[in-house]
N, C-alpha and C. Protein backbone atom coordinates (compact mmCIF):
# COMPACT_ATOMS: atom_id res chain seq x y z
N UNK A 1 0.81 -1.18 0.00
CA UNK A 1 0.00 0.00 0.00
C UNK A 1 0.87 1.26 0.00
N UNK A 2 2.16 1.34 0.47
CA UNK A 2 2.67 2.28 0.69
C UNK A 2 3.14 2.87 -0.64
N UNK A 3 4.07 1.42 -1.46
CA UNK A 3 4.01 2.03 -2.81
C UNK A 3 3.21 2.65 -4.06
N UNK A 4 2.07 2.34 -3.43
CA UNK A 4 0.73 2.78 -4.42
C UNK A 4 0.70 4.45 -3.42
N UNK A 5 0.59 4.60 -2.73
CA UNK A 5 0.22 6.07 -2.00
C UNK A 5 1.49 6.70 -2.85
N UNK A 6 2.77 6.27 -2.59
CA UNK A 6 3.85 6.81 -2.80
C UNK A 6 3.64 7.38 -4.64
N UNK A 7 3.38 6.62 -5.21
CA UNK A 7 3.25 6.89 -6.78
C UNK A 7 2.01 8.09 -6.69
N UNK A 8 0.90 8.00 -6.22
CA UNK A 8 -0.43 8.91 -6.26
C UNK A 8 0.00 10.06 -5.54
N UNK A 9 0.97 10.09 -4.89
CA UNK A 9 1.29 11.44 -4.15
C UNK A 9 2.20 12.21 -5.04
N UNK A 10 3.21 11.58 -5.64
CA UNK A 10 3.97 11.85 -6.62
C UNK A 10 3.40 12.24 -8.19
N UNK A 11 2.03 11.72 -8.18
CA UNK A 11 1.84 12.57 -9.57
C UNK A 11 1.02 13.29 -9.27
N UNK A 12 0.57 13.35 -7.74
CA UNK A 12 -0.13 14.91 -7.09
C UNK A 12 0.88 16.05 -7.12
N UNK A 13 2.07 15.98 -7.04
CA UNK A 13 2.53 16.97 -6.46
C UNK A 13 3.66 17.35 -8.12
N UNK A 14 4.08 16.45 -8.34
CA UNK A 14 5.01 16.74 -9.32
C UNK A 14 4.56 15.90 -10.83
N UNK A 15 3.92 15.82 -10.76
CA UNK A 15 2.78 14.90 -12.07
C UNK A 15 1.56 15.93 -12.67
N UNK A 16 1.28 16.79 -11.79
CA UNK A 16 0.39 17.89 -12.33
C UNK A 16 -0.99 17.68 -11.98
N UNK A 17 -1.33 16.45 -11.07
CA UNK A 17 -3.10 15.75 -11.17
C UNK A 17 -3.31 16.21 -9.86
N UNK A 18 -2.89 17.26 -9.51
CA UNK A 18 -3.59 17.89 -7.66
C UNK A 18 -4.71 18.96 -9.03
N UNK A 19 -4.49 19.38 -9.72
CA UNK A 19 -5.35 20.14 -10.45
C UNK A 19 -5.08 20.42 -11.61
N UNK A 20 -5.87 19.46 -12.40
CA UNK A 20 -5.69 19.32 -14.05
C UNK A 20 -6.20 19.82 -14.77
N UNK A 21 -5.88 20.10 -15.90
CA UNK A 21 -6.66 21.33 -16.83
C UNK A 21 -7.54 20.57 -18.06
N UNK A 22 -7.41 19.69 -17.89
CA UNK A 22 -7.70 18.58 -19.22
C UNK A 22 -9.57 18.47 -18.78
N UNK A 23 -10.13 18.40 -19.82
CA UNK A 23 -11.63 18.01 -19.68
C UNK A 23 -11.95 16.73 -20.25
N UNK A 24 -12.56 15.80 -19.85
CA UNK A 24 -13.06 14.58 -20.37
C UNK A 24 -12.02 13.28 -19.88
N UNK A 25 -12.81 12.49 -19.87
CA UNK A 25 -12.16 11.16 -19.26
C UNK A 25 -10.95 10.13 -19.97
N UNK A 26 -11.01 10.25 -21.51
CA UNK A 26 -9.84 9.61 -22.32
C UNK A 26 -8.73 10.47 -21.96
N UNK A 27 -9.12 11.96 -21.83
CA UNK A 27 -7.50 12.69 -22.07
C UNK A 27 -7.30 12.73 -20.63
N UNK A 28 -7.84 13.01 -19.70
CA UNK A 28 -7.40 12.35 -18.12
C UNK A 28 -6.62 11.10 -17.73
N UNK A 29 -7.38 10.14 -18.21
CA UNK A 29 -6.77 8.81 -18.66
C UNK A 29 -5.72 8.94 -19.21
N UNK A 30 -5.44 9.91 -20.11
CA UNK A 30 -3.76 9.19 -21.16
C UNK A 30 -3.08 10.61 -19.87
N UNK A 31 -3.35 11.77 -19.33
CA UNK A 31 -2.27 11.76 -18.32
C UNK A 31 -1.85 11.79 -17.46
N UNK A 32 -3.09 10.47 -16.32
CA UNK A 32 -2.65 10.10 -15.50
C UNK A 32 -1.30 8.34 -16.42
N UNK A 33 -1.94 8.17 -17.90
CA UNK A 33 -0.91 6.75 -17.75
C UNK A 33 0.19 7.39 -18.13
N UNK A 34 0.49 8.67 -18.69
CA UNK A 34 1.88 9.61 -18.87
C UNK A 34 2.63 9.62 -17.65
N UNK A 35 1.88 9.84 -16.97
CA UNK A 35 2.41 10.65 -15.07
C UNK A 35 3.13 9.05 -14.62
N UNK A 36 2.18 8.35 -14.75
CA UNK A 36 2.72 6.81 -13.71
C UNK A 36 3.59 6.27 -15.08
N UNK A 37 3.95 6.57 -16.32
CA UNK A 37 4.64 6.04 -16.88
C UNK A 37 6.15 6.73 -16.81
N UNK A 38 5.89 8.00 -16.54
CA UNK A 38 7.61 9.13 -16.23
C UNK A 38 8.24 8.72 -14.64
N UNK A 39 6.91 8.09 -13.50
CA UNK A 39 6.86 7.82 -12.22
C UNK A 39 7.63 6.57 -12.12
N UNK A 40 7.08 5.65 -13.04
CA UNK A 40 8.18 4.14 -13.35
C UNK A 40 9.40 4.33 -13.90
N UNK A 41 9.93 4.91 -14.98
CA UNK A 41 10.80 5.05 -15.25
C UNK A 41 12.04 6.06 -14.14
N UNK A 42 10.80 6.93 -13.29
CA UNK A 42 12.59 7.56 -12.27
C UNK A 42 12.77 7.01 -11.21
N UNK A 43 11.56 5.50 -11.02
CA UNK A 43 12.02 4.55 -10.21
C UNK A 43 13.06 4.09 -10.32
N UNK A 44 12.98 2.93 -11.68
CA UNK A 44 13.88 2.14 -12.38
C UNK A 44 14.84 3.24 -12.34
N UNK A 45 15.22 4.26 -12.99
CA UNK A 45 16.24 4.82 -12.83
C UNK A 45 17.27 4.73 -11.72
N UNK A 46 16.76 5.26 -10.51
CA UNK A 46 16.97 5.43 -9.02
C UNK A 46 17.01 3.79 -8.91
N UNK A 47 16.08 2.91 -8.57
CA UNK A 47 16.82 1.86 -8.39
C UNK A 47 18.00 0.75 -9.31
N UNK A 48 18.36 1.03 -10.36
CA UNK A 48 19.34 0.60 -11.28
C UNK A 48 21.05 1.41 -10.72
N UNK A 49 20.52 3.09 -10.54
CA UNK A 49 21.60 3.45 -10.25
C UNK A 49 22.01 5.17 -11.26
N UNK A 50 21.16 5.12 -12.79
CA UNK A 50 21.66 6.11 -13.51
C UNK A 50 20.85 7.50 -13.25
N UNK A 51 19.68 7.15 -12.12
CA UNK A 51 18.96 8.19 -11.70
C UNK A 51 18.85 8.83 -10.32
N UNK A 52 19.50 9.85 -9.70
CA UNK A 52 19.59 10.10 -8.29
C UNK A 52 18.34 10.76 -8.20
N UNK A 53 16.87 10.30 -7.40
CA UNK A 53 15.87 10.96 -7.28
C UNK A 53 16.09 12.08 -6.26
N UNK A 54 17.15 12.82 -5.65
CA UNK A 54 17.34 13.15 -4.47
C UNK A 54 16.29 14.79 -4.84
N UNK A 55 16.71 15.26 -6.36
CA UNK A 55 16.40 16.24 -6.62
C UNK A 55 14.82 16.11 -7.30
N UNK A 56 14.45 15.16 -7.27
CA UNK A 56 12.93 15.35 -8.04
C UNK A 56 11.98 15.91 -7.07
């Protein structure tokens, strides 16, 4: 559970979805899967090693 809060807080705050400008449910949809798709990748980053999240 913690990692699921951890991702939803993260595209609240630095993902742009605390208040979105987009109207309608497909284009909501493609950027919340944008947000959790930039959110996976500076995982993998950070945990592989080529990404220091210290500054995100």
């Amino acid at each position: 559970r913690k990692r699921i809060e951890e991702g939803f807080g993260w595209l609240k705050t630095v993902g742009g979805l605390r208040k979105t400008k987009l109207i309608g449910r497909a284009k909501l949809s493609a950027q919340l899967l944008l947000g959790f798709s930039v959110y996976n990748l500076i995982r993998l980053g950070s945990l592989s090693g080529w990404w220091r999240g210290s500054h995100v």
